[in-house]
N, C-alpha and C. Protein backbone atom coordinates (compact mmCIF):
# COMPACT_ATOMS: atom_id res chain seq x y z
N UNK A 1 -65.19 202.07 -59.96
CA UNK A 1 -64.47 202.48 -61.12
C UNK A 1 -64.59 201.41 -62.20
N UNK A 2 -64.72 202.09 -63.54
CA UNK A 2 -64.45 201.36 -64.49
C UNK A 2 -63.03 200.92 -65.36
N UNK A 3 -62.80 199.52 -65.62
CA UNK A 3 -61.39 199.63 -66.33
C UNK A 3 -61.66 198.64 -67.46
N UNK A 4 -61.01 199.41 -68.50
CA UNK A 4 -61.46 199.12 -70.39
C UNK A 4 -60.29 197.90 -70.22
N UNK A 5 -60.78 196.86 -70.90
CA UNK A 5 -59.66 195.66 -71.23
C UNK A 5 -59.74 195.42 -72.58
N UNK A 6 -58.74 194.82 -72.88
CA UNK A 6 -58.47 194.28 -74.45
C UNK A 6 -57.32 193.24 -74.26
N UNK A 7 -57.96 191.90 -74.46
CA UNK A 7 -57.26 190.57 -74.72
C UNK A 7 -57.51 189.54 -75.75
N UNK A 8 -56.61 189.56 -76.30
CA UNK A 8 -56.73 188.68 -77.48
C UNK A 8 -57.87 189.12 -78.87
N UNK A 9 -57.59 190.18 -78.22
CA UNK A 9 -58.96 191.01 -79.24
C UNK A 9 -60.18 190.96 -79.25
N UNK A 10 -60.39 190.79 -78.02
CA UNK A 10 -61.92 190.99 -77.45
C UNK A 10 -61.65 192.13 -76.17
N UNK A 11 -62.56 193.04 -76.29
CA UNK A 11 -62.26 194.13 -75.23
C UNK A 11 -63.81 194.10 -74.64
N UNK A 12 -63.76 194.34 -73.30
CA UNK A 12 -64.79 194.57 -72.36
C UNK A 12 -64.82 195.16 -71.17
N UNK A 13 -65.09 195.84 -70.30
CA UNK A 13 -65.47 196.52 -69.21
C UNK A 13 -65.00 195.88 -67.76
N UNK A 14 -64.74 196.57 -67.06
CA UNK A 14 -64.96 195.93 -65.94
C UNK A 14 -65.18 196.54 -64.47
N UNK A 15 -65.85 196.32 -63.54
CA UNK A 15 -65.96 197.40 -62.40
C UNK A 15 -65.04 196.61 -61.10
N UNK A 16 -64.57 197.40 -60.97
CA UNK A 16 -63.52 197.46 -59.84
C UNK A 16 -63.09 198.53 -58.82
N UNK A 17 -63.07 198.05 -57.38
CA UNK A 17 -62.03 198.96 -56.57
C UNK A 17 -61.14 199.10 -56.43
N UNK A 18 -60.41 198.30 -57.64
CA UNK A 18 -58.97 198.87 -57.52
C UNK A 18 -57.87 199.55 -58.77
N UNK A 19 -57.25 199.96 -57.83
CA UNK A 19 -56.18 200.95 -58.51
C UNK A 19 -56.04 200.65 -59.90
N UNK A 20 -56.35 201.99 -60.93
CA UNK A 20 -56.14 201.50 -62.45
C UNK A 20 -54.93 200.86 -62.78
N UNK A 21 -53.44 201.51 -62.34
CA UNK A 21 -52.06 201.06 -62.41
C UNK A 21 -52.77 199.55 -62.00
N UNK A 22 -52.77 199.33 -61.10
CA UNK A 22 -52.98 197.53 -60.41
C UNK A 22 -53.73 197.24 -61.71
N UNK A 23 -54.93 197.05 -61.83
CA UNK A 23 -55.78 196.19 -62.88
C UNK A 23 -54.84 196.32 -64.31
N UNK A 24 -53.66 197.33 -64.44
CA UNK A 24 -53.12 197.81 -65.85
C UNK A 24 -51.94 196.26 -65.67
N UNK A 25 -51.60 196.82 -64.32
CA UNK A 25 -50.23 195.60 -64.39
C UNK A 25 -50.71 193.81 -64.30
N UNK A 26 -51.91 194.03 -63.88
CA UNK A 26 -52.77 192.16 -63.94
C UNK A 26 -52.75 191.93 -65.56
N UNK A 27 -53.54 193.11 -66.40
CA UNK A 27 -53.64 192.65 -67.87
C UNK A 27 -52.16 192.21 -68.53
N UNK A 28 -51.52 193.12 -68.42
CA UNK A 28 -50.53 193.02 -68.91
C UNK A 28 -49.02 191.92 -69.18
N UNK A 29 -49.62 191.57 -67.65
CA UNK A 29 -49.15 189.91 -67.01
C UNK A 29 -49.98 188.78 -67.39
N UNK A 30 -51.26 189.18 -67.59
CA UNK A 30 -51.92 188.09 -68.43
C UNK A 30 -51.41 188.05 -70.11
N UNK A 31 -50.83 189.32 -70.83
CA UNK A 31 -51.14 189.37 -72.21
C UNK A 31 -49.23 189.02 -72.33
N UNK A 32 -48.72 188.92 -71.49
CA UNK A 32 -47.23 188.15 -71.22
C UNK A 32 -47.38 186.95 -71.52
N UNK A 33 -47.97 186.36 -70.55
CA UNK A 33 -47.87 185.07 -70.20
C UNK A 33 -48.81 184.56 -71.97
N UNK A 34 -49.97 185.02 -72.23
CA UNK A 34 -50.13 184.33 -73.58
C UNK A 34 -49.32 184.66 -74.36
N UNK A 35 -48.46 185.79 -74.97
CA UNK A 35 -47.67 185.81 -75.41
C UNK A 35 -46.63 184.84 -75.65
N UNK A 36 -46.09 184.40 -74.59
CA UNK A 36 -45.13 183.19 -74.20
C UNK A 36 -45.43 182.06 -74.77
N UNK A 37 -47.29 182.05 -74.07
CA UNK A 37 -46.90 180.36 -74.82
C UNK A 37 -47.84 180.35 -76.10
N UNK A 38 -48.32 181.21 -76.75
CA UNK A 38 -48.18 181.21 -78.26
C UNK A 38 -47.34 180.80 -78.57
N UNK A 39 -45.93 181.40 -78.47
CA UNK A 39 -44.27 181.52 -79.04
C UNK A 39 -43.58 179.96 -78.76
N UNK A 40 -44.28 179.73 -77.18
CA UNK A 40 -43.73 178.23 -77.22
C UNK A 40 -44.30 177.12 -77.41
N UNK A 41 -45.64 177.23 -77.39
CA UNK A 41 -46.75 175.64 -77.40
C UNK A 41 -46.93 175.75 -78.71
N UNK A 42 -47.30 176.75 -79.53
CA UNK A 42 -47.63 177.10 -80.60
C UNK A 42 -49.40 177.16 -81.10
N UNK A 43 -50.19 177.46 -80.37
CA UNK A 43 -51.17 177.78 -79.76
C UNK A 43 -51.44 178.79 -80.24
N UNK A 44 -52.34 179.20 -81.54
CA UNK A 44 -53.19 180.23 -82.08
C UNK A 44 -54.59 180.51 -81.67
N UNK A 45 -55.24 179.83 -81.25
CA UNK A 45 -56.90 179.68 -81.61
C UNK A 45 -57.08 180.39 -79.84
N UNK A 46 -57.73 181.41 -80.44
CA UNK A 46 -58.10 182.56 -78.96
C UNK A 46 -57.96 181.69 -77.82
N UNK A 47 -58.96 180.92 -78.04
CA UNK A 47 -59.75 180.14 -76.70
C UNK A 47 -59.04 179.41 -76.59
N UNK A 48 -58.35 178.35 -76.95
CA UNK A 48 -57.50 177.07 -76.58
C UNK A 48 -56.46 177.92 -75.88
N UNK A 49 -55.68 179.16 -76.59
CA UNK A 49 -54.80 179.70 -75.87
C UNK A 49 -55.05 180.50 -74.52
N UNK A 50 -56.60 181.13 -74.33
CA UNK A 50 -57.20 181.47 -73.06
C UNK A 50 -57.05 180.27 -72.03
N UNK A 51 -57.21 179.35 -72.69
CA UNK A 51 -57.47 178.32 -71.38
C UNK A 51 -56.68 177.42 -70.51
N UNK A 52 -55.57 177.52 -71.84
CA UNK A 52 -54.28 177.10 -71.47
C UNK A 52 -53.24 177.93 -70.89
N UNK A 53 -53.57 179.56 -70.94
CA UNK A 53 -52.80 180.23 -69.89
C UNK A 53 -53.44 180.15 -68.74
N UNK A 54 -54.87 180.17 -68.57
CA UNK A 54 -55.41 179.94 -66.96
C UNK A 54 -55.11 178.64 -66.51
N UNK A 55 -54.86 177.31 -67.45
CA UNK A 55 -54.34 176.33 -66.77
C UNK A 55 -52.71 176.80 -65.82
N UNK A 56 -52.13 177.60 -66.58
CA UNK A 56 -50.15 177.76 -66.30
C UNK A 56 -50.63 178.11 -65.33
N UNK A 57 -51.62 179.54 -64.89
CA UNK A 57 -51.27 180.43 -64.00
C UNK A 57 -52.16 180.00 -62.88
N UNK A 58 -53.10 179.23 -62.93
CA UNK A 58 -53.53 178.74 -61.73
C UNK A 58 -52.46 177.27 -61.20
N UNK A 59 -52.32 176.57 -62.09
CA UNK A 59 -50.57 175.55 -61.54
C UNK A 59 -49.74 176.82 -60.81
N UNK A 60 -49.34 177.86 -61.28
CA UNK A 60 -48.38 178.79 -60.72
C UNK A 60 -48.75 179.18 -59.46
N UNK A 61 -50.27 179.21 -59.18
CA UNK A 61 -50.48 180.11 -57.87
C UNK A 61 -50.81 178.75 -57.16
N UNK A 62 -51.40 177.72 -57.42
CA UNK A 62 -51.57 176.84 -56.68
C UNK A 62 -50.03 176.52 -55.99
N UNK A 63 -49.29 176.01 -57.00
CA UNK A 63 -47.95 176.34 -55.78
C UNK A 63 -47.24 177.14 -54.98
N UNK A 64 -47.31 178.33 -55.44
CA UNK A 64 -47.20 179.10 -54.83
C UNK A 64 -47.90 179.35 -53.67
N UNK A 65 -49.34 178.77 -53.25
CA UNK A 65 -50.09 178.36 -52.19
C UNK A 65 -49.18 177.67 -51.03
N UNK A 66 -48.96 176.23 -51.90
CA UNK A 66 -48.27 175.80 -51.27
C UNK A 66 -46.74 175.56 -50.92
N UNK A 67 -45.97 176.45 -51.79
CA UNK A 67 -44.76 176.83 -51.75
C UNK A 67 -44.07 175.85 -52.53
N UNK A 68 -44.24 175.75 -53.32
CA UNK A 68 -43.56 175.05 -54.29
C UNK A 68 -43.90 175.25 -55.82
N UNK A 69 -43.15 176.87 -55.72
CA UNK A 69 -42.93 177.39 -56.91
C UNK A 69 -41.91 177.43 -57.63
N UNK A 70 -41.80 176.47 -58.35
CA UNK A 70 -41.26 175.35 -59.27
C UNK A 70 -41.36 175.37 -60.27
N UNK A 71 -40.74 176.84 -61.29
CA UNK A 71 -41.26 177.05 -62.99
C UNK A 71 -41.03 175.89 -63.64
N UNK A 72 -39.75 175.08 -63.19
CA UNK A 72 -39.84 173.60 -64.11
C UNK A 72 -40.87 172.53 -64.26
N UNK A 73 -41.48 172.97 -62.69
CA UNK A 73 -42.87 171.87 -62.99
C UNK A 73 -44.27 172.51 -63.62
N UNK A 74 -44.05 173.91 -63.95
CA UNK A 74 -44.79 174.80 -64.63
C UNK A 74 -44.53 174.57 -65.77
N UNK A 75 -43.41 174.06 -66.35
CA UNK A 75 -43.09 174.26 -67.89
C UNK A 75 -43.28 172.58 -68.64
N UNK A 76 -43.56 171.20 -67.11
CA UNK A 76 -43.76 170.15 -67.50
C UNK A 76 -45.46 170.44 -67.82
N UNK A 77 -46.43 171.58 -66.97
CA UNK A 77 -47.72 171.26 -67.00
C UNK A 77 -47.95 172.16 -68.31
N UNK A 78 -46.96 173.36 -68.78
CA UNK A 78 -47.29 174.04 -70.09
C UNK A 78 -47.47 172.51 -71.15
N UNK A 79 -46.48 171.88 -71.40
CA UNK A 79 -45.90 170.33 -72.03
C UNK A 79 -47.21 169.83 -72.17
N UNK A 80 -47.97 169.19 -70.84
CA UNK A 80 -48.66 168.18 -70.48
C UNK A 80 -50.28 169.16 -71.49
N UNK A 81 -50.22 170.22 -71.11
CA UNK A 81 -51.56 170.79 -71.95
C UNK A 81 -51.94 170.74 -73.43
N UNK A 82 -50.02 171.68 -73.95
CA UNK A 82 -50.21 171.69 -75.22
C UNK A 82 -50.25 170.04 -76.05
N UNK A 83 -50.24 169.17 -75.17
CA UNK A 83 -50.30 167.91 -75.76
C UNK A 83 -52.12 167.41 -75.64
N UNK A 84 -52.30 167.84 -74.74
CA UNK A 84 -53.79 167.44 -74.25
C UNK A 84 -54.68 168.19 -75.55
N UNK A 85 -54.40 169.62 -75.72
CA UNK A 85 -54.87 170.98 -77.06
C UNK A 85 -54.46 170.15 -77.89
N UNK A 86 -53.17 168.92 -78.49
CA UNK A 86 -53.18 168.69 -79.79
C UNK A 86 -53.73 167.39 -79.95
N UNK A 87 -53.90 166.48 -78.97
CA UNK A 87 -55.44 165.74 -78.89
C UNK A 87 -56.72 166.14 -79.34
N UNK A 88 -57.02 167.01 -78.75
CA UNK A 88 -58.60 167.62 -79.02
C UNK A 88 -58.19 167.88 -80.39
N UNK A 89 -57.58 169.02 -81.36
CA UNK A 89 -57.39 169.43 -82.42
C UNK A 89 -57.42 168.33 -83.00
N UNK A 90 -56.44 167.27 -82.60
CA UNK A 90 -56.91 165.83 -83.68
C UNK A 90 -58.13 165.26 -83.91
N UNK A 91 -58.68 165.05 -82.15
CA UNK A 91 -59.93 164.29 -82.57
C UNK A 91 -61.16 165.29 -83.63
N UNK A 92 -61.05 166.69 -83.03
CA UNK A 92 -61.91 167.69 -83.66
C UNK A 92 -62.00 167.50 -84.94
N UNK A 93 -60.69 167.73 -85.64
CA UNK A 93 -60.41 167.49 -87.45
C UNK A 93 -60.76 166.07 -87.94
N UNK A 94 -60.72 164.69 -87.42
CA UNK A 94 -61.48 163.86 -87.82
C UNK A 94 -62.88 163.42 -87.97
């Protein structure tokens, strides 16, 4: 099966065996979570904000691996990024 995506305003294809509902409720939890930290890091630029939600959500599942799912230490590594993103943006603009 095929399932149509649209994130961040790039839309593309994808083939999958699973359930459309399932792949509907993954996007949707992805287009959350950037949502969020647009609103809180303040994070516009597609890609910096792509990369910095796969940073949250792999911290999230990595603990969750190991059981120590800990949104406060999720919300120190949101912190620790958007500072790392306003590094680069500095050095970039000079």
């Amino acid at each position: 099966m095929q399932a149509n995506i649209e994130i961040l305003g790039t839309r593309f294809t994808i083939q999958t065996d699973e359930d459309p509902e399932y792949i509907e409720s993954l996007v949707a939890f992805v287009k959350e979570k950037l949502h969020e930290l647009r609103k809180n890091v303040g994070v516009s630029d597609p890609m910096r904000l792509a990369l910095l939600t796969s940073i949250v959500l792999s911290d999230e599942i990595f603990k969750m691996r190991n059981g120590e799912s800990s949104y406060r230490e999720a919300d120190q590594v949101e912190d620790i990024a958007a500072r790392l993103i306003q590094e680069i943006d500095n050095t970039l603009d000079t």
